[in-house]
C-alpha atoms as a PDB file:
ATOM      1  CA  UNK A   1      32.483 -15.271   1.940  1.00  0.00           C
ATOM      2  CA  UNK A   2      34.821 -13.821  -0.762  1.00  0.00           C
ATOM      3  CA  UNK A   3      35.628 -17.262  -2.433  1.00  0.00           C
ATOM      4  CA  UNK A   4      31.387 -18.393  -1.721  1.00  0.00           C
ATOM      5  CA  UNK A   5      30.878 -14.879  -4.079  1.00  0.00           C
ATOM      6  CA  UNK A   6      33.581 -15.850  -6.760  1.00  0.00           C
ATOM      7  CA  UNK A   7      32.367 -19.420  -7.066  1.00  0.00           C
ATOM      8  CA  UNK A   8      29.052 -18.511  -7.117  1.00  0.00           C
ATOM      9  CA  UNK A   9      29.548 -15.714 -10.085  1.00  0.00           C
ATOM     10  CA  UNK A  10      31.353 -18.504 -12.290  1.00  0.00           C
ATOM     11  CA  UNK A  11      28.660 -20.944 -11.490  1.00  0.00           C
ATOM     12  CA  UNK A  12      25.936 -18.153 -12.558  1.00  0.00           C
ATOM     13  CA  UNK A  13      27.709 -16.826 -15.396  1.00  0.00           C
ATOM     14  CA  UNK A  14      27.708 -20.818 -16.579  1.00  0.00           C
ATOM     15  CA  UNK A  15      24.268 -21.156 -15.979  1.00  0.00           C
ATOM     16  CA  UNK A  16      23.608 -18.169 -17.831  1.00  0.00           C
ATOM     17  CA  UNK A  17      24.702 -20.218 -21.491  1.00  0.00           C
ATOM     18  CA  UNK A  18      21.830 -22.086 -21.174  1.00  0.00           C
ATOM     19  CA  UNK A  19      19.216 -19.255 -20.847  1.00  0.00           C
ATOM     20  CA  UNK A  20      20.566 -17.523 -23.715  1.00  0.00           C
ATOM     21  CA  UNK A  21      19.239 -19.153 -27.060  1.00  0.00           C
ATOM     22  CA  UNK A  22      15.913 -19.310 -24.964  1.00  0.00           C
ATOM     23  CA  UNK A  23      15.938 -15.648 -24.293  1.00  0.00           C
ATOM     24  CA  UNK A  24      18.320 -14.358 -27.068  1.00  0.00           C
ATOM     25  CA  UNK A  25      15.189 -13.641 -29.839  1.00  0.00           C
ATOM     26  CA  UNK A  26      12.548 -11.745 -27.546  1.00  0.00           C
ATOM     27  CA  UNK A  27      15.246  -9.800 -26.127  1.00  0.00           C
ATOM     28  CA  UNK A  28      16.234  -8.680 -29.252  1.00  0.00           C
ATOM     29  CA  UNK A  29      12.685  -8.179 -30.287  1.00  0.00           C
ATOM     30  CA  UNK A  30      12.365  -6.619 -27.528  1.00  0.00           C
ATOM     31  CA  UNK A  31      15.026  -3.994 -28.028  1.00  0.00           C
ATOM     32  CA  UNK A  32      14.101  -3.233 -31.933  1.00  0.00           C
ATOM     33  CA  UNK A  33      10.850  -2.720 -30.572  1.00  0.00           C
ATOM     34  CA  UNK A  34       9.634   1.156 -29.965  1.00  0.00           C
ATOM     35  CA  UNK A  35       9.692   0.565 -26.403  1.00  0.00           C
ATOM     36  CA  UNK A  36      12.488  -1.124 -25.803  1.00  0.00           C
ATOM     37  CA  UNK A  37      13.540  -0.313 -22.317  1.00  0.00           C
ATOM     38  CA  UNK A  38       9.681  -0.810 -21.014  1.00  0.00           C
ATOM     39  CA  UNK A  39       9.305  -4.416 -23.090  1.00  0.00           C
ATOM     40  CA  UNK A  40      13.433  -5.539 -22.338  1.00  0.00           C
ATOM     41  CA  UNK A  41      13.218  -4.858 -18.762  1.00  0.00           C
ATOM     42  CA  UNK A  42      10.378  -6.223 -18.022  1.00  0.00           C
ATOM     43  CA  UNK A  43      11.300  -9.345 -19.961  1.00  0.00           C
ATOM     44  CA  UNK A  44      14.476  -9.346 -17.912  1.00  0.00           C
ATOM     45  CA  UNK A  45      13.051  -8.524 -14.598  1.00  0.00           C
ATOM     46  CA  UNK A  46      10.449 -11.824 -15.337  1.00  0.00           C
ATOM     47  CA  UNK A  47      14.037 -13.764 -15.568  1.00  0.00           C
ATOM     48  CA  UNK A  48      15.285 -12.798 -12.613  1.00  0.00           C
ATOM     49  CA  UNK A  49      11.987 -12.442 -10.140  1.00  0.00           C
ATOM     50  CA  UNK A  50      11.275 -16.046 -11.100  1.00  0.00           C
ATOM     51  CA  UNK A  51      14.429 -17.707 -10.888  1.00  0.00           C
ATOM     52  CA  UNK A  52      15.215 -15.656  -7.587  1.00  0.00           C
ATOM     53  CA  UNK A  53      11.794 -17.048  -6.418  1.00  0.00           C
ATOM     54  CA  UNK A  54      12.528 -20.749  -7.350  1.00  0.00           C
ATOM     55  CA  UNK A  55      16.010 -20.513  -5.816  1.00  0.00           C
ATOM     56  CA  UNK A  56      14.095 -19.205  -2.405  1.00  0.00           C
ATOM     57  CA  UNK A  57      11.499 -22.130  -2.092  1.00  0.00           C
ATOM     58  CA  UNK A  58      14.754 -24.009  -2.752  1.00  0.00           C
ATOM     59  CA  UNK A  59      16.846 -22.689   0.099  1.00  0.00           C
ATOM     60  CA  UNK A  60      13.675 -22.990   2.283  1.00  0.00           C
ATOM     61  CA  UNK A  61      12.451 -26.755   1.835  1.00  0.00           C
ATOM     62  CA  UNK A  62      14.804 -28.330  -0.473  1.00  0.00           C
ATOM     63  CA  UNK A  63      13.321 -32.028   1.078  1.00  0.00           C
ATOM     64  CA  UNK A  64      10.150 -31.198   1.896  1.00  0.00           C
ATOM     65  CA  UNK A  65       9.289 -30.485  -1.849  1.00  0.00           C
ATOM     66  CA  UNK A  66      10.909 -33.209  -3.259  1.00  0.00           C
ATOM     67  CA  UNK A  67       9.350 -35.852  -0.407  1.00  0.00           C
ATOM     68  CA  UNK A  68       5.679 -33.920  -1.678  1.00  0.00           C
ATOM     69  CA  UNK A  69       6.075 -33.683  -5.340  1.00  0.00           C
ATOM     70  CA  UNK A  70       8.524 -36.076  -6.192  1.00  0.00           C
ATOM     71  CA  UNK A  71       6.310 -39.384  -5.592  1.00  0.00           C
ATOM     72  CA  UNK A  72       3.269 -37.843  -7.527  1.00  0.00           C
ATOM     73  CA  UNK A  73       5.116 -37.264 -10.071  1.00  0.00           C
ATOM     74  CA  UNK A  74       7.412 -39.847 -10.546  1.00  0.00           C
ATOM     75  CA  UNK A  75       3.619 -41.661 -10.317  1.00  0.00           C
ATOM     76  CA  UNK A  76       2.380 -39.638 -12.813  1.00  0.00           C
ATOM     77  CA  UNK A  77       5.472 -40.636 -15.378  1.00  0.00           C
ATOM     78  CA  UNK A  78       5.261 -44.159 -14.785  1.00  0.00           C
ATOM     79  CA  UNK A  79       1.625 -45.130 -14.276  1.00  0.00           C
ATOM     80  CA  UNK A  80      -0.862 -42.713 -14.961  1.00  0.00           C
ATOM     81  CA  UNK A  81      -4.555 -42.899 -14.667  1.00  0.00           C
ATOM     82  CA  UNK A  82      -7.007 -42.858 -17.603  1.00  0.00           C
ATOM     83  CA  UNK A  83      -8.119 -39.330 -17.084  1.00  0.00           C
ATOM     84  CA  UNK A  84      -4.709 -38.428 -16.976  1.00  0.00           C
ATOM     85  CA  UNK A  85      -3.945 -39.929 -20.274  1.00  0.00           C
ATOM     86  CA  UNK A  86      -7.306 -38.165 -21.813  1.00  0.00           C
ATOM     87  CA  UNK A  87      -6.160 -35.345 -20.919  1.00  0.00           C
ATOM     88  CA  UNK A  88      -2.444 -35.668 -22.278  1.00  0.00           C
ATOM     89  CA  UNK A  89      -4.114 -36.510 -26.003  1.00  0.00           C
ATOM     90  CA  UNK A  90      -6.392 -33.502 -25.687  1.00  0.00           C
ATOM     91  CA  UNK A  91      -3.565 -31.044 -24.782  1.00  0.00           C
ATOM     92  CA  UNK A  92      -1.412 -33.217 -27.590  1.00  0.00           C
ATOM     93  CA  UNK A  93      -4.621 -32.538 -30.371  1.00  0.00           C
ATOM     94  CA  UNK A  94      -4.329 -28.957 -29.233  1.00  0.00           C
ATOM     95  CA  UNK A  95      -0.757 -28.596 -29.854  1.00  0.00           C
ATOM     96  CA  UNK A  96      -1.235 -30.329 -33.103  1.00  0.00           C
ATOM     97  CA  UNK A  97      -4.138 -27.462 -34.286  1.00  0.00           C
ATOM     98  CA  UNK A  98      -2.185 -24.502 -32.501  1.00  0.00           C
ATOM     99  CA  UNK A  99       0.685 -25.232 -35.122  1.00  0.00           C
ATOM    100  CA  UNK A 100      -1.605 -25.226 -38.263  1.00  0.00           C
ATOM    101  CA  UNK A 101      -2.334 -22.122 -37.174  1.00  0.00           C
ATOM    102  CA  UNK A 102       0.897 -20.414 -36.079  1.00  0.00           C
ATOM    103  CA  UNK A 103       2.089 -22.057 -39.438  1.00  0.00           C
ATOM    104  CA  UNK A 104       0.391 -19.567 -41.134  1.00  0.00           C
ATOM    105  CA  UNK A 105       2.188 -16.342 -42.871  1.00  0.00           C
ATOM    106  CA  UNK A 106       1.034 -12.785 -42.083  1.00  0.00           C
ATOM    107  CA  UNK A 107      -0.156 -10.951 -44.847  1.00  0.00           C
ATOM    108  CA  UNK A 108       1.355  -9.496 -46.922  1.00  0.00           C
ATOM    109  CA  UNK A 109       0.782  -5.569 -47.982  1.00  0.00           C
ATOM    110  CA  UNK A 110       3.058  -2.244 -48.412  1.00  0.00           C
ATOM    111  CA  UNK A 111       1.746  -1.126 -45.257  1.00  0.00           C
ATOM    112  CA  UNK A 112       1.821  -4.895 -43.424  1.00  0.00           C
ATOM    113  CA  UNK A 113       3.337  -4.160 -40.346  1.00  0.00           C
ATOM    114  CA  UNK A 114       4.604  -7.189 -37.522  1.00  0.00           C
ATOM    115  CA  UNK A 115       2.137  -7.679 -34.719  1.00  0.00           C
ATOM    116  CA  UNK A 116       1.671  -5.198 -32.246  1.00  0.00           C
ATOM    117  CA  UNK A 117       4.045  -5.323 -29.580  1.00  0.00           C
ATOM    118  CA  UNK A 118       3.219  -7.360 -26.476  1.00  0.00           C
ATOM    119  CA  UNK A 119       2.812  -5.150 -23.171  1.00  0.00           C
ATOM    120  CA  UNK A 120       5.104  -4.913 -20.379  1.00  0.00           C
ATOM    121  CA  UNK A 121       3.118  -7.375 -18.567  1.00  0.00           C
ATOM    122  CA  UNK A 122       3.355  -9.855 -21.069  1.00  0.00           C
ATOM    123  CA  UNK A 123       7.100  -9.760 -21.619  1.00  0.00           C
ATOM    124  CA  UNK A 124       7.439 -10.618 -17.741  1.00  0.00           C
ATOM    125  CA  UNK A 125       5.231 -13.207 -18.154  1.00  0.00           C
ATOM    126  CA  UNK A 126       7.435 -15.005 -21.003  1.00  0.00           C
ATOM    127  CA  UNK A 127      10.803 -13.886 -18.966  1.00  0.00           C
ATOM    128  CA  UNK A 128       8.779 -16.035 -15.934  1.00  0.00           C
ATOM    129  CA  UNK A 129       7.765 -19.138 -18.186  1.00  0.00           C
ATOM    130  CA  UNK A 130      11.193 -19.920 -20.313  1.00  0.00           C
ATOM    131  CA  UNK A 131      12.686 -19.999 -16.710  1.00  0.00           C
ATOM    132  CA  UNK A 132      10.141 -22.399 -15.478  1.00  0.00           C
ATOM    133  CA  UNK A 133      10.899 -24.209 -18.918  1.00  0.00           C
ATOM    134  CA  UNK A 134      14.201 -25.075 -18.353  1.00  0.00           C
ATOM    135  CA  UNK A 135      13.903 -25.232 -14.317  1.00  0.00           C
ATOM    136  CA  UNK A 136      14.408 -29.195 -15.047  1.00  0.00           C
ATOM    137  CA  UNK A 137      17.638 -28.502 -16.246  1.00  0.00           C
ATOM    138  CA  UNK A 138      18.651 -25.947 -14.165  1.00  0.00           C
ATOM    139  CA  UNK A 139      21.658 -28.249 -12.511  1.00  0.00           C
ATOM    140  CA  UNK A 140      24.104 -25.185 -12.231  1.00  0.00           C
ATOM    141  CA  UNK A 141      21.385 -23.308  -9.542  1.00  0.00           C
ATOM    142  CA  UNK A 142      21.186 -26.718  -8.039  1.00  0.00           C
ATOM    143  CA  UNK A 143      25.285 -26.435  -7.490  1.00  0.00           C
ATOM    144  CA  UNK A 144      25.518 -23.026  -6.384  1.00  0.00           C
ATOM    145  CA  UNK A 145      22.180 -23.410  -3.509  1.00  0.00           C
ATOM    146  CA  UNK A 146      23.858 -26.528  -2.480  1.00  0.00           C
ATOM    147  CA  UNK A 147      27.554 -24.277  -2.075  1.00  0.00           C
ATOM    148  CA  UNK A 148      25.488 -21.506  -0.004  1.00  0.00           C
ATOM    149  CA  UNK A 149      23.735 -24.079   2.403  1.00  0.00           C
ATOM    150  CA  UNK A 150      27.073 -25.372   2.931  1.00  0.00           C
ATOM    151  CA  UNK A 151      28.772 -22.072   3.895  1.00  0.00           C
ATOM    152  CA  UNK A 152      25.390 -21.853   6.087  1.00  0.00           C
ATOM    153  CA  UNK A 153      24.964 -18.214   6.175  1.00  0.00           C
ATOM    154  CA  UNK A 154      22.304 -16.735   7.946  1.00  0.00           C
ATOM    155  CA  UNK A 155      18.851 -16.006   6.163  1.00  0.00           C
ATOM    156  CA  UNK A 156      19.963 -12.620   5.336  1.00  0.00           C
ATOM    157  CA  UNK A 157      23.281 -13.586   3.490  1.00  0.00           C
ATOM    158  CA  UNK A 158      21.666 -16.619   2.022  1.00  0.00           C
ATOM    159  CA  UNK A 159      19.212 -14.207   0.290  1.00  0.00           C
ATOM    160  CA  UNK A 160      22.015 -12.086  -0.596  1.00  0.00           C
ATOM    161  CA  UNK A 161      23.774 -14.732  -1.959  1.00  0.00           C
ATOM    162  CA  UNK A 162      20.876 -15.209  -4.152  1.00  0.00           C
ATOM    163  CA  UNK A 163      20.355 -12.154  -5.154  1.00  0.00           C
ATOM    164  CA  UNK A 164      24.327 -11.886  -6.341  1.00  0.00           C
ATOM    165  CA  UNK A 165      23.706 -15.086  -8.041  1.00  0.00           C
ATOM    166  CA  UNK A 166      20.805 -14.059 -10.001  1.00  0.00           C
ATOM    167  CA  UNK A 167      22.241 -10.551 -11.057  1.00  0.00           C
ATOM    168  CA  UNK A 168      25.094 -12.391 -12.822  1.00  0.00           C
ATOM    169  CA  UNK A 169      22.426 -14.604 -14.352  1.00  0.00           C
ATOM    170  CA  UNK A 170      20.661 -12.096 -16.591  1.00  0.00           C
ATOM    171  CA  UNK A 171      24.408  -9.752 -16.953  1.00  0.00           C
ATOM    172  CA  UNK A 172      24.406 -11.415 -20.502  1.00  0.00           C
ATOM    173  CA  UNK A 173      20.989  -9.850 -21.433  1.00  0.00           C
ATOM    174  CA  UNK A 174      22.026  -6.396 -19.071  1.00  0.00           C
ATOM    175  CA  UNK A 175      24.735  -6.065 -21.965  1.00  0.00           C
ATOM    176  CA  UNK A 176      22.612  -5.892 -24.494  1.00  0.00           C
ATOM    177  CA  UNK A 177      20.575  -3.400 -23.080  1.00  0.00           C
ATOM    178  CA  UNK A 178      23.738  -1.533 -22.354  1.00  0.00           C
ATOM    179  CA  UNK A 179      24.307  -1.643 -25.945  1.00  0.00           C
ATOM    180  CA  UNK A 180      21.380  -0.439 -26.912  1.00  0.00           C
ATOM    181  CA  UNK A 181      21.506   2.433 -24.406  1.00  0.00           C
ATOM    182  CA  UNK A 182      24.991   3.283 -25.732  1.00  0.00           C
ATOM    183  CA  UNK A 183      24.366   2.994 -29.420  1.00  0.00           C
ATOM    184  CA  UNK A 184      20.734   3.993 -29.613  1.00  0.00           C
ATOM    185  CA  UNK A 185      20.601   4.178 -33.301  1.00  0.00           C
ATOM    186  CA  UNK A 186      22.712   1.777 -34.604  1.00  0.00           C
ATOM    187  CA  UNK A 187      21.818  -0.326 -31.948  1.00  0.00           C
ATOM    188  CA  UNK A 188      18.156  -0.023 -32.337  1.00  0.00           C
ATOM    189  CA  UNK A 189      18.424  -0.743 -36.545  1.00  0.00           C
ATOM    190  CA  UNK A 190      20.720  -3.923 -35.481  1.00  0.00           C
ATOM    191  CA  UNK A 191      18.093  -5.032 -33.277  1.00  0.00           C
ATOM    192  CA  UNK A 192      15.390  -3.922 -35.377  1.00  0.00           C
ATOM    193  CA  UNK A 193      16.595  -6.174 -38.154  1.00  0.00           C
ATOM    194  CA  UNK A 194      16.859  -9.215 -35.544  1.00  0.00           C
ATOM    195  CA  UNK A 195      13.503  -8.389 -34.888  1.00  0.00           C
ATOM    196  CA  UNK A 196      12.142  -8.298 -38.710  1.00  0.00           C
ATOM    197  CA  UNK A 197      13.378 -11.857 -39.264  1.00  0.00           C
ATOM    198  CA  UNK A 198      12.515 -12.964 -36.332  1.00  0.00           C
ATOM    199  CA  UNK A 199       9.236 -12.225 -36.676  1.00  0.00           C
ATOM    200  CA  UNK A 200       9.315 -14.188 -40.063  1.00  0.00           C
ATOM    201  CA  UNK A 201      10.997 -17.056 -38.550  1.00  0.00           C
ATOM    202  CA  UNK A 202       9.389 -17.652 -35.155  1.00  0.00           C
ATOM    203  CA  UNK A 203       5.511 -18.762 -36.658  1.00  0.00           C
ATOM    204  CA  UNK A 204       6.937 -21.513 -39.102  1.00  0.00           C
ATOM    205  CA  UNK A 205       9.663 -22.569 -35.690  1.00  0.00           C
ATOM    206  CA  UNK A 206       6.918 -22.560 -33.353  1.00  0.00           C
ATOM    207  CA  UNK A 207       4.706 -24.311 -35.022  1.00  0.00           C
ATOM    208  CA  UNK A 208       7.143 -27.571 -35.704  1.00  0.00           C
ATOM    209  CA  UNK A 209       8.018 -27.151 -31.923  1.00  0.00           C
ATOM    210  CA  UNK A 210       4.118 -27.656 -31.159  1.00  0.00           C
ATOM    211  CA  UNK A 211       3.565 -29.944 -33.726  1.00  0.00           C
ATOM    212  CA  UNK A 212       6.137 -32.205 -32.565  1.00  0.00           C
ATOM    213  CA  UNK A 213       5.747 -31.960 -28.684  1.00  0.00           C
ATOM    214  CA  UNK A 214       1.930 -32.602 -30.097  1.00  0.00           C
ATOM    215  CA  UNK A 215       2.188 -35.600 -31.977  1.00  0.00           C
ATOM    216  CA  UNK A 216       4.244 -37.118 -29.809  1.00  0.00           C
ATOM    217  CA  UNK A 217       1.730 -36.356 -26.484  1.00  0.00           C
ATOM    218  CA  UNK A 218      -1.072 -38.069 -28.862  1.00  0.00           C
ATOM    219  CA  UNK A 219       1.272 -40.919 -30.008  1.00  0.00           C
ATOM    220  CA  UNK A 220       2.024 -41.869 -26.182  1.00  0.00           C
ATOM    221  CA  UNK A 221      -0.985 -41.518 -24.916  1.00  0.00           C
ATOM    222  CA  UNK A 222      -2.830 -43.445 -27.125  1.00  0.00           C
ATOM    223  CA  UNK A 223       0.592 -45.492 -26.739  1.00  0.00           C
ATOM    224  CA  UNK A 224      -0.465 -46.137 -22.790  1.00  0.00           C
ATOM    225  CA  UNK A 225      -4.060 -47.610 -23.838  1.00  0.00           C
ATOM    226  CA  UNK A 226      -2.827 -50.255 -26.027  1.00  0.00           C
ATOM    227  CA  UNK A 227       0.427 -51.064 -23.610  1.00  0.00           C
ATOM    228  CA  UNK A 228       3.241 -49.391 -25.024  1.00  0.00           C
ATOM    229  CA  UNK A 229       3.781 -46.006 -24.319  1.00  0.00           C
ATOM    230  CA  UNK A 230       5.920 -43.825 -26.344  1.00  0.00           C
ATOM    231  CA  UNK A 231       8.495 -42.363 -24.072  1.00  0.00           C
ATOM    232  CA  UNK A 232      10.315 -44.635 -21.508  1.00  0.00           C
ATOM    233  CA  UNK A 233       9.044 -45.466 -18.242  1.00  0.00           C
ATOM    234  CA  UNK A 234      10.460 -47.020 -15.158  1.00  0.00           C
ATOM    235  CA  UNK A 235       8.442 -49.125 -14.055  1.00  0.00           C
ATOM    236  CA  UNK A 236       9.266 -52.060 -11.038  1.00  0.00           C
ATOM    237  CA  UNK A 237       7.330 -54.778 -11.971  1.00  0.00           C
ATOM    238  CA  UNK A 238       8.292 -54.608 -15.558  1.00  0.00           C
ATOM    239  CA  UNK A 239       4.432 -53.621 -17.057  1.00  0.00           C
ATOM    240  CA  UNK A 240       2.971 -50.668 -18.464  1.00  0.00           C
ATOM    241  CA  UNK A 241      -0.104 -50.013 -17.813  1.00  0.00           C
ATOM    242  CA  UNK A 242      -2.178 -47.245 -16.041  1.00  0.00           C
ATOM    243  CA  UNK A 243      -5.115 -46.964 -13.435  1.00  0.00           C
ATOM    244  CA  UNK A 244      -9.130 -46.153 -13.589  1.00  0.00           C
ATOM    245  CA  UNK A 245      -9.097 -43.517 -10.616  1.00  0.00           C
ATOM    246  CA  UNK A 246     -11.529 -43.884  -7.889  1.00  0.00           C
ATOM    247  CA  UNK A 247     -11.263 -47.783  -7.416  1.00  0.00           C
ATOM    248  CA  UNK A 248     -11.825 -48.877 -10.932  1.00  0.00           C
ATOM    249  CA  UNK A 249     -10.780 -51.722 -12.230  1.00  0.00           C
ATOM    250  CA  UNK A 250      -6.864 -51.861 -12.953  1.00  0.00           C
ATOM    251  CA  UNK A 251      -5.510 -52.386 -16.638  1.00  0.00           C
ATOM    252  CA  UNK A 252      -1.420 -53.154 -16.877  1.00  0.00           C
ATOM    253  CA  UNK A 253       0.093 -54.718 -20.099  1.00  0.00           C
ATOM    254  CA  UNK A 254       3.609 -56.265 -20.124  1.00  0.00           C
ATOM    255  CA  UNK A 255       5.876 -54.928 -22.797  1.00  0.00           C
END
């Protein structure tokens, strides 16, 4: 069990890298903010209850989600319906008029303050969603659940195992909250001034992000109708194409 726990804390502390630049600037934020334990901790406690969670259903039914989900959406990559395709340009066109307006700077004034700060409940909320965000990638958790169900433990130190593993996840974000509970002052103008640029930052960032993942939604969906899609597909029989739902007609186009 002792060399499961110290394999499983380098694997975690690995994994943690890649949840930092995602989590880095509304941690910070969250820690200039004027209730920084409340906002940080619940921002770090949406981390960890979600990626505990995922790592769960992982442990539970590993094959039975991937022999459910997997075909639909490998389906849904590689040939999807019409209504499917409407509804990618729609959420594309969204994406494209969310950024013209997150593109816009706050105004400007002696007494222009940021935005007030989200509530507790919305910090765990974003904590829950950049994990879901970068579940696809999450290959590290995919290691370490795979190292557990091999040393088969029973339910009880499987969980435990998880909850170990998890803990070391979020220790990089724990720190900074130790710093700022060590160092309240300079601490909280350090993160403070994080938070001021941030804030300046973030609209004009975010709205490229959406613009982008926007344009190109539109670009390949509109892509699919005319035969060549945008991002690659793998299909078997060599076409691209997608289906009327409900025993329409088919439409395919080779490439």
């Amino acid at each position: 069990m002792i060399f499961l726990l110290l394999t499983l804390a380098a694997i975690a502390l690995f994994d943690s890298i890649s949840m930092v630049p995602l989590a880095a600037i509304p941690l910070t934020m969250a820690l200039g903010g004027k209730r920084p334990w409340a906002s940080a901790g619940a921002f770090v406690g949406g981390i960890y209850v979600t990626y505990f969670i995922c790592g769960a259903v992982l442990l539970m039914g590993t094959e039975f989600i991937f022999e459910n989900f997997g075909a639909y959406f490998d389906r849904l990559w590689n040939q999807p319906n019409a209504l499917e395709l409407v509804a990618q340009i729609l959420i594309g066109l969204l994406l494209i008029v969310s950024a013209w307006y997150l593109r816009r700077p706050a105004k400007a004034g002696a007494e222009a303050r940021p935005a007030p700060e989200a509530s507790t409940g919305a910090m765990f909320l974003l904590g829950a969603t950049l994990v879901l965000l970068g579940i696809p990638g999450a290959v590290p958790y995919l290691a370490a659940i795979e190292r557990i169900v091999r040393f088969d433990p029973d339910w009880v130190g499987a969980i435990g195992c998880l909850v170990f593993y998890n803990l070391l996840f979020v220790f990089p974000f724990l720190c900074l909250m130790g710093l700022r509970f060590l160092m309240p002052h300079h601490a909280g103008r350090f993160f403070q001034s994080i938070a001021d640029f941030a804030l300046k930052v973030m609209p004009w960032l975010a709205a490229v992000l959406f613009f982008l993942a926007g344009l190109v939604m539109v670009a390949d969906g509109i892509g699919w109708f005319l035969g060549h899609p945008v991002l690659p597909v793998s299909s078997p029989t060599g076409s691209t194409g997608f289906f009327w739902p409900d025993g329409f007609p088919t439409w395919t186009a080779e490439r």
